[in-house]
C-alpha atoms as a PDB file:
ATOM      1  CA  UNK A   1     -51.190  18.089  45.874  1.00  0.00           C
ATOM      2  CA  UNK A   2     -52.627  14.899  45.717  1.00  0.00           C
ATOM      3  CA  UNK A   3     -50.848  11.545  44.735  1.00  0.00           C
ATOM      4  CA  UNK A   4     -53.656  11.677  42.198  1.00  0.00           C
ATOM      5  CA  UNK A   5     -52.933  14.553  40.769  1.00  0.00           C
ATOM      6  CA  UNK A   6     -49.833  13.414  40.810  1.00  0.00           C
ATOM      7  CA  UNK A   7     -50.097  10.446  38.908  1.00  0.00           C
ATOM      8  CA  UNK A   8     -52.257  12.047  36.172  1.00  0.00           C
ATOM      9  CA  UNK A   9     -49.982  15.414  35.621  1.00  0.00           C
ATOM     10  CA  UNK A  10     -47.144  13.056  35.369  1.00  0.00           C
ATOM     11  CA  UNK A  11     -49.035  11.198  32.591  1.00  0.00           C
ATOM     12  CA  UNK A  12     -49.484  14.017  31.030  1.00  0.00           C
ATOM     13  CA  UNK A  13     -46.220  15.700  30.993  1.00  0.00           C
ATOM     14  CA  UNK A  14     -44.959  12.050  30.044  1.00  0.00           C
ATOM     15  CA  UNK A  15     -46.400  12.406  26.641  1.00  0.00           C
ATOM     16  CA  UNK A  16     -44.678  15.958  25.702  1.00  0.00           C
ATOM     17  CA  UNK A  17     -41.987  13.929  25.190  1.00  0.00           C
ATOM     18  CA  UNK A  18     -40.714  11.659  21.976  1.00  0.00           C
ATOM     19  CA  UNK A  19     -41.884   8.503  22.801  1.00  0.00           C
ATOM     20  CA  UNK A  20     -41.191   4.771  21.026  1.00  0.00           C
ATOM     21  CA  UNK A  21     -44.043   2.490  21.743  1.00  0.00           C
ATOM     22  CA  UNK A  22     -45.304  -1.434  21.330  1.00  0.00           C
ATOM     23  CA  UNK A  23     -48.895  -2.106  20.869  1.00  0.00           C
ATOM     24  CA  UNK A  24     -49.594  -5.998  21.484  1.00  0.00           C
ATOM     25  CA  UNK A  25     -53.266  -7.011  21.054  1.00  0.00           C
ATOM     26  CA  UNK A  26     -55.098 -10.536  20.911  1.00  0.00           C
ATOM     27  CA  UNK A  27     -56.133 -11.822  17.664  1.00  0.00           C
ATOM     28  CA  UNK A  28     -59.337 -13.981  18.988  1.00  0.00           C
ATOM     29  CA  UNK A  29     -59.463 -15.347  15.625  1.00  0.00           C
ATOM     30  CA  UNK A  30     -55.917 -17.126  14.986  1.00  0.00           C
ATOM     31  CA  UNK A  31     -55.243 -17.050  19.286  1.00  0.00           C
ATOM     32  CA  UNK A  32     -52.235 -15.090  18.077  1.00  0.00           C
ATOM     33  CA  UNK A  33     -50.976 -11.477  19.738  1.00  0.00           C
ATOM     34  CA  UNK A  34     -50.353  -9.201  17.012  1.00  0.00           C
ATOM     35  CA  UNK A  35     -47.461  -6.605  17.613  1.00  0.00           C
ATOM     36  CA  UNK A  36     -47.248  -2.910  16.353  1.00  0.00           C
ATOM     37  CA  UNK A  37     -44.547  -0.761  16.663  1.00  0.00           C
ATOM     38  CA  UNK A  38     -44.278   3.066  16.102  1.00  0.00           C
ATOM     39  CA  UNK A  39     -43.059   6.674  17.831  1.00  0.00           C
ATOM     40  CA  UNK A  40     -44.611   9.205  19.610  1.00  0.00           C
ATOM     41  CA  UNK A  41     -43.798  12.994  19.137  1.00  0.00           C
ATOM     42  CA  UNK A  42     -45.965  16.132  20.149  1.00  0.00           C
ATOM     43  CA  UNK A  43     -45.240  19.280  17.738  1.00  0.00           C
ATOM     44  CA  UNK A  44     -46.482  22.729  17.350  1.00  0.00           C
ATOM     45  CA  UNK A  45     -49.443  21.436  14.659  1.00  0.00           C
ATOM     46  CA  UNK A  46     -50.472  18.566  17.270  1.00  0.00           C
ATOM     47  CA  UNK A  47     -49.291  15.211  17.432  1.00  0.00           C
ATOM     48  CA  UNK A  48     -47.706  12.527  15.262  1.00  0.00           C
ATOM     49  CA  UNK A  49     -48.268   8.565  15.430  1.00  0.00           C
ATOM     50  CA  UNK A  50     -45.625   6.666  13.324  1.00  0.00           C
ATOM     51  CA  UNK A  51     -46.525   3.416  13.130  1.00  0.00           C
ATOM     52  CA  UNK A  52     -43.646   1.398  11.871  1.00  0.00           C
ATOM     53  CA  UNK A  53     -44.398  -1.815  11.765  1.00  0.00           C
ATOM     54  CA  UNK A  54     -46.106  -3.892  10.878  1.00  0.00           C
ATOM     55  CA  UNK A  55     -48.065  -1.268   8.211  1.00  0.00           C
ATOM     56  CA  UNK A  56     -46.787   1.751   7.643  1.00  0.00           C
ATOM     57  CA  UNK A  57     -49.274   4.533   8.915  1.00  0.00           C
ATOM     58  CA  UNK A  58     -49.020   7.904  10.229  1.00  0.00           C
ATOM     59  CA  UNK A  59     -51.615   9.619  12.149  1.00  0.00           C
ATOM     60  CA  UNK A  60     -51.709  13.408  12.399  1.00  0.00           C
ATOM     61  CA  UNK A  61     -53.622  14.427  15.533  1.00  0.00           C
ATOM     62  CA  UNK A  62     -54.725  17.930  16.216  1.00  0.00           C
ATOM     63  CA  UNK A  63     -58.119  19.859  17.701  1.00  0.00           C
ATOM     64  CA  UNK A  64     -59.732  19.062  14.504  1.00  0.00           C
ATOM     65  CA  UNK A  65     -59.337  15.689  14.438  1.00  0.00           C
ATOM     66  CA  UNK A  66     -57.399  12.695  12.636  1.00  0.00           C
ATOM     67  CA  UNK A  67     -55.777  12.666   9.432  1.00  0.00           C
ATOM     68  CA  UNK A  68     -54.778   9.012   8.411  1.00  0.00           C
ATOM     69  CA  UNK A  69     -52.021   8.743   6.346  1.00  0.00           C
ATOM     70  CA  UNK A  70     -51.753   4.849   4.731  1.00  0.00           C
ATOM     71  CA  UNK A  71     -48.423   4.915   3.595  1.00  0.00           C
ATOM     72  CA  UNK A  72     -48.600   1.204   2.061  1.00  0.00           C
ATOM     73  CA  UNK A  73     -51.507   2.380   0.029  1.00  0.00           C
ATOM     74  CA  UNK A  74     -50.787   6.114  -0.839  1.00  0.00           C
ATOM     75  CA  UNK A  75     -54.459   7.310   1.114  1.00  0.00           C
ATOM     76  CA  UNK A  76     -55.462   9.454   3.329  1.00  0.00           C
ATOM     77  CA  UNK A  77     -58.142   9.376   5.388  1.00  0.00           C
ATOM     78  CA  UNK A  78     -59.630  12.536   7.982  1.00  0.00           C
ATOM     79  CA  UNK A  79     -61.814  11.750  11.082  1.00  0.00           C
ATOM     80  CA  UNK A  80     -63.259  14.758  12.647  1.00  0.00           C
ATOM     81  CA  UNK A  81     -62.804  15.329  16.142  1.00  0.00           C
ATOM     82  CA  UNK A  82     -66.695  15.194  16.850  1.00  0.00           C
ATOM     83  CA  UNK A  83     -66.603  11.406  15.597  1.00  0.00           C
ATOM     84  CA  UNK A  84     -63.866  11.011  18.227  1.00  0.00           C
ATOM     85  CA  UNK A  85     -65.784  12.806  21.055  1.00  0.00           C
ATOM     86  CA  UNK A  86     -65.655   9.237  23.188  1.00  0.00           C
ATOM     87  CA  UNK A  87     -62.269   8.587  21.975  1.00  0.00           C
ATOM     88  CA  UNK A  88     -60.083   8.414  25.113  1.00  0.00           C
ATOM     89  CA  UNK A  89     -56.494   8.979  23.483  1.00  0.00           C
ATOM     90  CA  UNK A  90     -58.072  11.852  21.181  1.00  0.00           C
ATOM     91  CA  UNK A  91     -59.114  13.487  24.707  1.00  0.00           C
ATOM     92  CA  UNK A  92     -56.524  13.002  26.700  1.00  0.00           C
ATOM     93  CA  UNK A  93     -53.409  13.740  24.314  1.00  0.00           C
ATOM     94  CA  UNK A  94     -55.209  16.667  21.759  1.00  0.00           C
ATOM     95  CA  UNK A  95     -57.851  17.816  24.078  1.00  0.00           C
ATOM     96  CA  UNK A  96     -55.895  17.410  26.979  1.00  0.00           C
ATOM     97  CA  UNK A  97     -59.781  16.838  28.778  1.00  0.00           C
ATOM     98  CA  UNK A  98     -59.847  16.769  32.704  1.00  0.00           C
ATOM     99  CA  UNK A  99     -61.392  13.223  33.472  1.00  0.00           C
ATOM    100  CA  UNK A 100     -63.644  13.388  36.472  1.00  0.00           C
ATOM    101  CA  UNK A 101     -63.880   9.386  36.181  1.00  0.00           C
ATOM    102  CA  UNK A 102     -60.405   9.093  37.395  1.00  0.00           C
ATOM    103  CA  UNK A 103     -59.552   5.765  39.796  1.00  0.00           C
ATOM    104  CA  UNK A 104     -56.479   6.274  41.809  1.00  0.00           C
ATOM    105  CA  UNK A 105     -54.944   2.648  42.201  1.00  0.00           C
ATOM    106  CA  UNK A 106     -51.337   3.693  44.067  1.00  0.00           C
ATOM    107  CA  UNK A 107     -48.982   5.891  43.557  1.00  0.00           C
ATOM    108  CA  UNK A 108     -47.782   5.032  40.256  1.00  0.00           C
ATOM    109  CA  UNK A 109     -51.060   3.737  38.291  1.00  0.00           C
ATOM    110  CA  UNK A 110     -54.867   5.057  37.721  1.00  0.00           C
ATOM    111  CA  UNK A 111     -57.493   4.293  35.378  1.00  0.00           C
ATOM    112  CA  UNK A 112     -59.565   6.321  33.659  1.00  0.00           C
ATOM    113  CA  UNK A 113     -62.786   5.148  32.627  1.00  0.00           C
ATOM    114  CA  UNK A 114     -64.340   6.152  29.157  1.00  0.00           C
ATOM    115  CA  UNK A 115     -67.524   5.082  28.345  1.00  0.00           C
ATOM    116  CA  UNK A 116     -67.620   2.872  31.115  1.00  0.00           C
ATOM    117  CA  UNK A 117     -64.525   1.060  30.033  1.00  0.00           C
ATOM    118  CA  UNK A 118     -61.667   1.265  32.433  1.00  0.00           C
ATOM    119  CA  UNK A 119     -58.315   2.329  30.719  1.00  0.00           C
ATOM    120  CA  UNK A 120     -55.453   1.040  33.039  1.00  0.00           C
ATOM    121  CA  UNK A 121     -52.294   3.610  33.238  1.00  0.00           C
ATOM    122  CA  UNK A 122     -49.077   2.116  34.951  1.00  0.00           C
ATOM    123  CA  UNK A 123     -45.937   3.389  35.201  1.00  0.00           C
ATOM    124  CA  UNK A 124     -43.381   0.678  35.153  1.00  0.00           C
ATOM    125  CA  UNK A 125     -40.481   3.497  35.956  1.00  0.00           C
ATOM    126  CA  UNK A 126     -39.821   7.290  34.840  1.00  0.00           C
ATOM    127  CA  UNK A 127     -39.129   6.028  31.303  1.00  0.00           C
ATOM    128  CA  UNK A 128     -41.976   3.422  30.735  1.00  0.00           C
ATOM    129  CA  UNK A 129     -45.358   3.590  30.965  1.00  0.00           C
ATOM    130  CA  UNK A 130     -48.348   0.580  30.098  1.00  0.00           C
ATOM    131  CA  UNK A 131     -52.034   1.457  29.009  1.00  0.00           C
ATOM    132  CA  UNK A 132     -54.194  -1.599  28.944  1.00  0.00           C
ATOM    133  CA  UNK A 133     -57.573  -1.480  27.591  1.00  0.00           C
ATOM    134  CA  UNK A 134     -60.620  -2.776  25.763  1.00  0.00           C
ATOM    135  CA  UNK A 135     -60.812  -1.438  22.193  1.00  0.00           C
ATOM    136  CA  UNK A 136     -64.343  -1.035  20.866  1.00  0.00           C
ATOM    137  CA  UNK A 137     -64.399  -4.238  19.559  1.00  0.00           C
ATOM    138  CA  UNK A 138     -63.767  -5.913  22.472  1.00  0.00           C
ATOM    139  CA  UNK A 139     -59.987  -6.819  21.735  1.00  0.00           C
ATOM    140  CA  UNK A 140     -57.058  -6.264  24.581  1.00  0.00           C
ATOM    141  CA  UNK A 141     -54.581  -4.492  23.903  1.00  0.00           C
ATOM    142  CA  UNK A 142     -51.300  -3.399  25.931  1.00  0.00           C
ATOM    143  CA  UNK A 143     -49.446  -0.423  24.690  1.00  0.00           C
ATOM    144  CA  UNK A 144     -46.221   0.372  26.037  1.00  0.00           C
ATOM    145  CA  UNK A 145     -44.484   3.940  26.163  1.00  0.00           C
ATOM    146  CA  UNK A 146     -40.952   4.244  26.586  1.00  0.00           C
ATOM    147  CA  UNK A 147     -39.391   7.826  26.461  1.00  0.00           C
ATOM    148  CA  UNK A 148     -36.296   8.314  23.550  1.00  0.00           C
ATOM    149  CA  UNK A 149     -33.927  10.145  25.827  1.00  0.00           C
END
């Protein structure tokens, strides 16, 4: 086996597990990094985003798409999974999609490019891992995982 394959199936068996994360992204209009915080948990109907702070949201992720639950505002809100068909964390957590388009950096990091846009994975340690990306409007953004047991 590969260190690769390696890399990637650990990715992937990293999120079967209950996660807490932080989401820190660059407001270009105040110059300001705004913070999100949530959890992470996979269950038999799919997968559940909790998104704590600083709105309260909860996203319901399964193979038929995204149901958007705006807590703050009582609505809901589905996407169907063939509006997320270039979605990289729709593929890779529900779809669980093989990425050809996979850039080994070392042993512990890879990206994975999606739409042409690299998506930087890096384990920190066993427990933490960083995605770094480009959202569709152009925005940086850092998540970090960190497993809950």
């Amino acid at each position: 086996m590969s260190l690769f394959s390696n890399s990637y199936e650990k990715a992937l068996d990293f999120f079967e597990n209950q996660l807490s994360f932080k989401q820190i992204s660059l407001n270009e209009f105040t110059n300001n990094y705004d913070e999100s915080l949530g959890s992470y948990k996979v269950n038999s109907n799919g997968t559940e985003i909790e998104i704590t702070s600083p709105f309260k949201e909860i996203y319901f992720i399964n193979n038929n798409g995204i149901e958007i639950h705006d807590l703050e505002f009582n609505q809901i809100k589905f996407i169907s999974k063939d509006e997320l068909k270039n979605n990289f964390i729709f593929n890779l957590f529900i779809q669980k999609s093989a990425y050809d388009n996979v850039e080994l950096i070392d042993d512990s990091s890879f990206m994975i490019y999606e739409n042409k846009i690299p998506i930087f994975f890096n384990f920190i340690d066993n427990k933490t891992l960083e995605i770094k990306y480009k959202d569709n409007m152009g925005i940086d953004n850092l998540i970090t995982f960190s497993k809950n047991q």
